[in-house]
C-alpha atoms as a PDB file:
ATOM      1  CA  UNK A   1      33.118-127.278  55.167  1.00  0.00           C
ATOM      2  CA  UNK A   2      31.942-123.862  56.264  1.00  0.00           C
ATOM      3  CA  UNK A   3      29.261-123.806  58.805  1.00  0.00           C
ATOM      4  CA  UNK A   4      26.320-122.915  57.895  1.00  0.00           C
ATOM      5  CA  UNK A   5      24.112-121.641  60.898  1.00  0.00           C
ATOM      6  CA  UNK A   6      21.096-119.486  59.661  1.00  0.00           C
ATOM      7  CA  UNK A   7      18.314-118.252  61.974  1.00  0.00           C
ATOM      8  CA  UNK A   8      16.298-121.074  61.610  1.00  0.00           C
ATOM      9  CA  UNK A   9      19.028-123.870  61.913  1.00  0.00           C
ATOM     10  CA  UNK A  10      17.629-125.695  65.268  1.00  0.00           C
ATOM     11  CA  UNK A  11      19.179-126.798  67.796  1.00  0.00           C
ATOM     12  CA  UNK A  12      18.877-130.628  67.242  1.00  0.00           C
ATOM     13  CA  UNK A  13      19.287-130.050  63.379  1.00  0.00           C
ATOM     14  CA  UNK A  14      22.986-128.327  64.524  1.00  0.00           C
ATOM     15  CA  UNK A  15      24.263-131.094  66.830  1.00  0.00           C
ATOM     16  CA  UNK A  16      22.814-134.312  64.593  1.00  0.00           C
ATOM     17  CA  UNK A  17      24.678-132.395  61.805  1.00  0.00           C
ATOM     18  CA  UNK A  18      27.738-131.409  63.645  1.00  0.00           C
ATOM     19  CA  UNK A  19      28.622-133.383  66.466  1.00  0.00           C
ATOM     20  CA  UNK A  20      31.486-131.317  67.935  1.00  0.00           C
ATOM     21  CA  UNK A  21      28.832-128.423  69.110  1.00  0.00           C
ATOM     22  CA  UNK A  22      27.568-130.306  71.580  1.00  0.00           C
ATOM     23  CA  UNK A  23      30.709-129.861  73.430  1.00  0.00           C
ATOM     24  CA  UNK A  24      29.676-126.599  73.290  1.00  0.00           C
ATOM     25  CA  UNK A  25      26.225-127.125  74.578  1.00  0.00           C
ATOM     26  CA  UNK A  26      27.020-128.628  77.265  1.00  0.00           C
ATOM     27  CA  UNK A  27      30.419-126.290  78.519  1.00  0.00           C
ATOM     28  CA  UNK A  28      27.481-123.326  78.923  1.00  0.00           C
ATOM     29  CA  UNK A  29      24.928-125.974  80.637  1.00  0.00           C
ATOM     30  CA  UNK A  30      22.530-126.091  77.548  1.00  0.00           C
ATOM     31  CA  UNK A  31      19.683-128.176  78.779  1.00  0.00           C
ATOM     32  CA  UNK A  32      19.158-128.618  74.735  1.00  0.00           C
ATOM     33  CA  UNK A  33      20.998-132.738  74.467  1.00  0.00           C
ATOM     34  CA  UNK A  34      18.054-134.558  74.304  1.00  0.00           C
ATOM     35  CA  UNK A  35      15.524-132.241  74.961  1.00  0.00           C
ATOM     36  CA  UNK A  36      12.171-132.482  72.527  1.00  0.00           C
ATOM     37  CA  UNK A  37      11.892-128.954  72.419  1.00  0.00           C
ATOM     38  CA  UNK A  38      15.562-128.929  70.322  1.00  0.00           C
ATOM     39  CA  UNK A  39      13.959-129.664  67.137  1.00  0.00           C
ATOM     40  CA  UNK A  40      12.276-126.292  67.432  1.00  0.00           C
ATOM     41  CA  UNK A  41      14.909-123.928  69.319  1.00  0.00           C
ATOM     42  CA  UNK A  42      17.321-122.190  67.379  1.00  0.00           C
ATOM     43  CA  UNK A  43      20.292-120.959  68.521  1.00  0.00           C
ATOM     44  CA  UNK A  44      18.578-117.470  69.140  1.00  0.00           C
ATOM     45  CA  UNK A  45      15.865-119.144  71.284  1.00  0.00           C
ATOM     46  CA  UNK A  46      18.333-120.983  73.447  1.00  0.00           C
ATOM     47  CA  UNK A  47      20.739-117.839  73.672  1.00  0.00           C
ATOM     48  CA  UNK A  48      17.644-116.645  75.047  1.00  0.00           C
ATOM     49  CA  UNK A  49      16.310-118.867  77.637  1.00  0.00           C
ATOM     50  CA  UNK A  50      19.784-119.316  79.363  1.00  0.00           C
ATOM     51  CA  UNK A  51      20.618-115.439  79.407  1.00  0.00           C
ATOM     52  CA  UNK A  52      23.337-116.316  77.265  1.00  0.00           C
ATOM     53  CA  UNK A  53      25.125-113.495  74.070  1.00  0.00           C
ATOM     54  CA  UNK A  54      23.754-115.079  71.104  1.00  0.00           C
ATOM     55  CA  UNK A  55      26.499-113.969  68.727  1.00  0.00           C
ATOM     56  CA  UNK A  56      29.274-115.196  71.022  1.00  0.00           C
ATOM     57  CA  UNK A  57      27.278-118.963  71.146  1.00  0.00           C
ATOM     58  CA  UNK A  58      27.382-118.770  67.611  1.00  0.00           C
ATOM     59  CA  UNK A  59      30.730-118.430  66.938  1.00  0.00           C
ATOM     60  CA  UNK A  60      31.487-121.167  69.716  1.00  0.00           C
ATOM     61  CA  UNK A  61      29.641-123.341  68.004  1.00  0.00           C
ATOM     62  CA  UNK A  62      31.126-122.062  64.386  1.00  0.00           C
ATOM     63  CA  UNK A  63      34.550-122.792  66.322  1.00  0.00           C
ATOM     64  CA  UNK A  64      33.927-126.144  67.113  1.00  0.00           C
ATOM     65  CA  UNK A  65      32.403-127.412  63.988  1.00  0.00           C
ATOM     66  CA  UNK A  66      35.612-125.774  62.168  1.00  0.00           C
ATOM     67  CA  UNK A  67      37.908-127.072  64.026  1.00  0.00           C
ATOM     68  CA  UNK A  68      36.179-130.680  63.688  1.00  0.00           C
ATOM     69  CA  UNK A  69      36.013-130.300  59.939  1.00  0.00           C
ATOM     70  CA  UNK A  70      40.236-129.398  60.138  1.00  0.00           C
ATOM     71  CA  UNK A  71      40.722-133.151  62.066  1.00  0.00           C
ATOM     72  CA  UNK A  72      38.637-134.563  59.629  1.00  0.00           C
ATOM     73  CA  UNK A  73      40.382-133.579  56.777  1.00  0.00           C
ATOM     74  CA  UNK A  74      43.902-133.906  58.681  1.00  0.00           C
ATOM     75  CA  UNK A  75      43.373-137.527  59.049  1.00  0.00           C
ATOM     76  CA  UNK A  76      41.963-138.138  55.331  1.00  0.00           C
ATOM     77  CA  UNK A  77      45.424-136.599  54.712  1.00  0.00           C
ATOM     78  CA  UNK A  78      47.518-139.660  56.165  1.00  0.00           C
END
């Protein structure tokens, strides 16, 4: 499954969606698991508001949901 995070994908819409990010989330200290304010952050906005390269937090969290989705099918494979 290819990711498939636009500019308005939030925050909360990305983890409920793909679990595996919020390893991500949390390795860079994202106060976004749990937070009300998820459902309207996008990756952008949180990039922002923890002085943190927007296009390298994307492809983290691209990374992770890849690499989840290549378990996935590995096990459907046995």
């Amino acid at each position: 499954m290819e990711p498939t995070l636009d500019s308005t994908t939030s925050m909360d819409e990305m983890m409920r969606k793909w679990p595996a990010t919020v390893r991500v989330a949390i390795r860079h200290q994202l106060l976004c698991v749990g937070c009300p304010i998820g459902s309207f952050h996008t990756i952008a906005d949180a990039a922002r508001e923890h002085g943190l390269d927007e296009a390298r937090l994307r492809r983290e969290f691209e990374a992770a949901i890849m690499s989840a989705d290549k378990g996935r099918r590995a096990k459907l494979a046995c």
